[in-house]
C-alpha atoms as a PDB file:
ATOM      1  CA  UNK A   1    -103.785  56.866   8.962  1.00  0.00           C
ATOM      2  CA  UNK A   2    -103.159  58.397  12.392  1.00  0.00           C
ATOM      3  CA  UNK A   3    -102.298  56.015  15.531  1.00  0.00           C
ATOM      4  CA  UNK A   4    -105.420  58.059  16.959  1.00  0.00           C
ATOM      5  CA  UNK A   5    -107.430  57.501  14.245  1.00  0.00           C
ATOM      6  CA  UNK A   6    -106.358  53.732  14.096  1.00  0.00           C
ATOM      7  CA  UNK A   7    -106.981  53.159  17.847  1.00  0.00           C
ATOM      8  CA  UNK A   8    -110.715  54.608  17.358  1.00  0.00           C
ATOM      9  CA  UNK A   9    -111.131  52.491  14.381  1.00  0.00           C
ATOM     10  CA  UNK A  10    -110.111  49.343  16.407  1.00  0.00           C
ATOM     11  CA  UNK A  11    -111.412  50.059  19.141  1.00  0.00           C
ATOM     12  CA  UNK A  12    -108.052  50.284  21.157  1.00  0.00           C
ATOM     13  CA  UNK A  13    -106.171  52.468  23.494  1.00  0.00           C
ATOM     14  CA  UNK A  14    -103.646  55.132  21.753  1.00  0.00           C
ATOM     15  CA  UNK A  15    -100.929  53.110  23.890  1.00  0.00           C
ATOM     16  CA  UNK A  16    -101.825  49.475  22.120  1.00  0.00           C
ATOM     17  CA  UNK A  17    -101.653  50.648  18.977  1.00  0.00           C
ATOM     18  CA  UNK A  18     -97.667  52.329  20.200  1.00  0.00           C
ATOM     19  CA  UNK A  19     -97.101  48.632  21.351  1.00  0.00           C
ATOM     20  CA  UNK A  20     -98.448  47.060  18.275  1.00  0.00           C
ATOM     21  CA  UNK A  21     -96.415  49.084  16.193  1.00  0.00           C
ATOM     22  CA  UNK A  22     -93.587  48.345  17.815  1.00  0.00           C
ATOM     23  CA  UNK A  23     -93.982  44.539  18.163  1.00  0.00           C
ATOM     24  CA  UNK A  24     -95.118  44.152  21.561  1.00  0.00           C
ATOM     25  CA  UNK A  25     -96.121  40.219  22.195  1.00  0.00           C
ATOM     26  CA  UNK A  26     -98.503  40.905  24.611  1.00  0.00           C
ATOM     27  CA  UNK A  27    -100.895  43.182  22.288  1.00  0.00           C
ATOM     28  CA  UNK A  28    -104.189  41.111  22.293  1.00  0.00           C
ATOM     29  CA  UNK A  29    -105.103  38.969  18.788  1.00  0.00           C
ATOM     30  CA  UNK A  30    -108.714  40.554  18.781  1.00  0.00           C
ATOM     31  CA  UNK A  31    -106.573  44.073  18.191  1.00  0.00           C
ATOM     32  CA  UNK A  32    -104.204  42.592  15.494  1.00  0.00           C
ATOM     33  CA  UNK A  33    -107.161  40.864  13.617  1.00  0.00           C
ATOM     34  CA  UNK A  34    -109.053  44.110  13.856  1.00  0.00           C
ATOM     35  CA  UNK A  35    -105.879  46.252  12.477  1.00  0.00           C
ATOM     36  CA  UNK A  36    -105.847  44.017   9.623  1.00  0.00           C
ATOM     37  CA  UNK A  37    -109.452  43.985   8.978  1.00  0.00           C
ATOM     38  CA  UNK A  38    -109.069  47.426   8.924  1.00  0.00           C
ATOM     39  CA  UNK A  39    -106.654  47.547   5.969  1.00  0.00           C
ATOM     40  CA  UNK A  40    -107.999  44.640   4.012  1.00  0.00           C
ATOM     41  CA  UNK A  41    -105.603  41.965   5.372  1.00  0.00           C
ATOM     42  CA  UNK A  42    -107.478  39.787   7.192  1.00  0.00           C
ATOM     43  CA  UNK A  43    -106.163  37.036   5.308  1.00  0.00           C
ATOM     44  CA  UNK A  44    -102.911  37.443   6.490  1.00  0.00           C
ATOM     45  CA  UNK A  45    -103.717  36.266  10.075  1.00  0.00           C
ATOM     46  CA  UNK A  46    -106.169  32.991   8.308  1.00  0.00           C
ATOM     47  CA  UNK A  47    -102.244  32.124   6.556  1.00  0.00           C
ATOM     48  CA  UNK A  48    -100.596  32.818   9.972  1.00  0.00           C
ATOM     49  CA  UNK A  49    -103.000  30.218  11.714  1.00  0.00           C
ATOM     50  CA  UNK A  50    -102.993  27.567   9.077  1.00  0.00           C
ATOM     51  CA  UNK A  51    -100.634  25.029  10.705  1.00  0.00           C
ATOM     52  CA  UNK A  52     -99.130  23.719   7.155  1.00  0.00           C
ATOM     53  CA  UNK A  53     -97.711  26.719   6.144  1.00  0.00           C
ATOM     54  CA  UNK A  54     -96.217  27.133   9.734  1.00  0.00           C
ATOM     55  CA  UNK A  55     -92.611  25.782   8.906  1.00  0.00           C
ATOM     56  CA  UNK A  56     -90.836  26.787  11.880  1.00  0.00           C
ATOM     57  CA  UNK A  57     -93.767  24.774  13.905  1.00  0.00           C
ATOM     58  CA  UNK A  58     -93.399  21.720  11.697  1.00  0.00           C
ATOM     59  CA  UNK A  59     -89.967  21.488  12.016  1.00  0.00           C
ATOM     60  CA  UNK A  60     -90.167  21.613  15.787  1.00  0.00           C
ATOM     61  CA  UNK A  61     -92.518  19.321  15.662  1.00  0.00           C
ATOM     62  CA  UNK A  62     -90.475  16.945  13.261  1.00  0.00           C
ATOM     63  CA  UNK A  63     -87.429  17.418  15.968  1.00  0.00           C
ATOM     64  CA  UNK A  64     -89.747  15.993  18.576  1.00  0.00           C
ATOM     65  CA  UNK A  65     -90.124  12.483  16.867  1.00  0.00           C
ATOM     66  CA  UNK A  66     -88.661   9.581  17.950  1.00  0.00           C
ATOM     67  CA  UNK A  67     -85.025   9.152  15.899  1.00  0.00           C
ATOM     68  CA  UNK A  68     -85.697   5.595  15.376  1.00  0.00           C
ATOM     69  CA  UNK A  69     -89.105   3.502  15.616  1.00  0.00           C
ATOM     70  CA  UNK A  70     -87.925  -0.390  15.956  1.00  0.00           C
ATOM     71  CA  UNK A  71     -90.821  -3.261  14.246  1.00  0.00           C
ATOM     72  CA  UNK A  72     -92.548  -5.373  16.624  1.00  0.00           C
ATOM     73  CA  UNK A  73     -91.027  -8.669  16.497  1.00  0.00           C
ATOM     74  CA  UNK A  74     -92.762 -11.082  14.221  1.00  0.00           C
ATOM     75  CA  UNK A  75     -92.924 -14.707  16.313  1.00  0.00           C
ATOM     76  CA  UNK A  76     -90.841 -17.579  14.927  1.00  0.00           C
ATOM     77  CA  UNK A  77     -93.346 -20.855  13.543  1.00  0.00           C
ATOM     78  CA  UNK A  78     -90.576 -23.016  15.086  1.00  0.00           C
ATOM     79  CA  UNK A  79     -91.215 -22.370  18.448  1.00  0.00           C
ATOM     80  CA  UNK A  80     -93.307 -24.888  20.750  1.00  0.00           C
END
C-alpha cells in the first residue's frame, strides 16, 4: 500500500503518515489506531494499553516503592 493511499485510508496528511513511518512521537493515537485498523491489528494497540503486560512501566513503578515499610508498634500490656 502507497503512503498516499494509506493517508486517504486514515484519513491523514501524506506528511503524518512520513512521520509515522519514521517513528515520530508526536503522530496523534487516533492515526496509529486507524493504521492498524487498517491492516487488521487493532489488537496490537488493546496489548500496548493493557498495563500488566507493560513491563518497563511496572518496573518503574516497582522502583518507586518505599525500600523498607517498618510495622506499627504493637503497645506493651505492662505499661500503666
Amino acid at each position: 500500500m502507497s503512503q498516499e493511499s494509506l493517508a486517504v485510508r486514515i484519513g491523514a496528511s501524506l506528511s503524518t503518515v512520513r512521520r509515522m513511518e519514521k517513528g515520530s512521537v508526536n503522530t496523534p493515537l487516533v492515526f496509529l489506531a486507524r493504521t492498524l485498523h487498517v491492516f487488521s491489528e487493532l489488537p496490537r494497540l488493546e496489548n500496548l494499553l493493557d498495563t500488566a503486560k507493560d513491563d518497563i512501566g511496572l518496573t518503574l513503578m516497582d522502583e518507586e516503592l518505599p525500600q523498607r515499610i517498618r510495622t506499627p508498634k504493637k503497645p506493651t500490656s505492662g505499661a500503666l
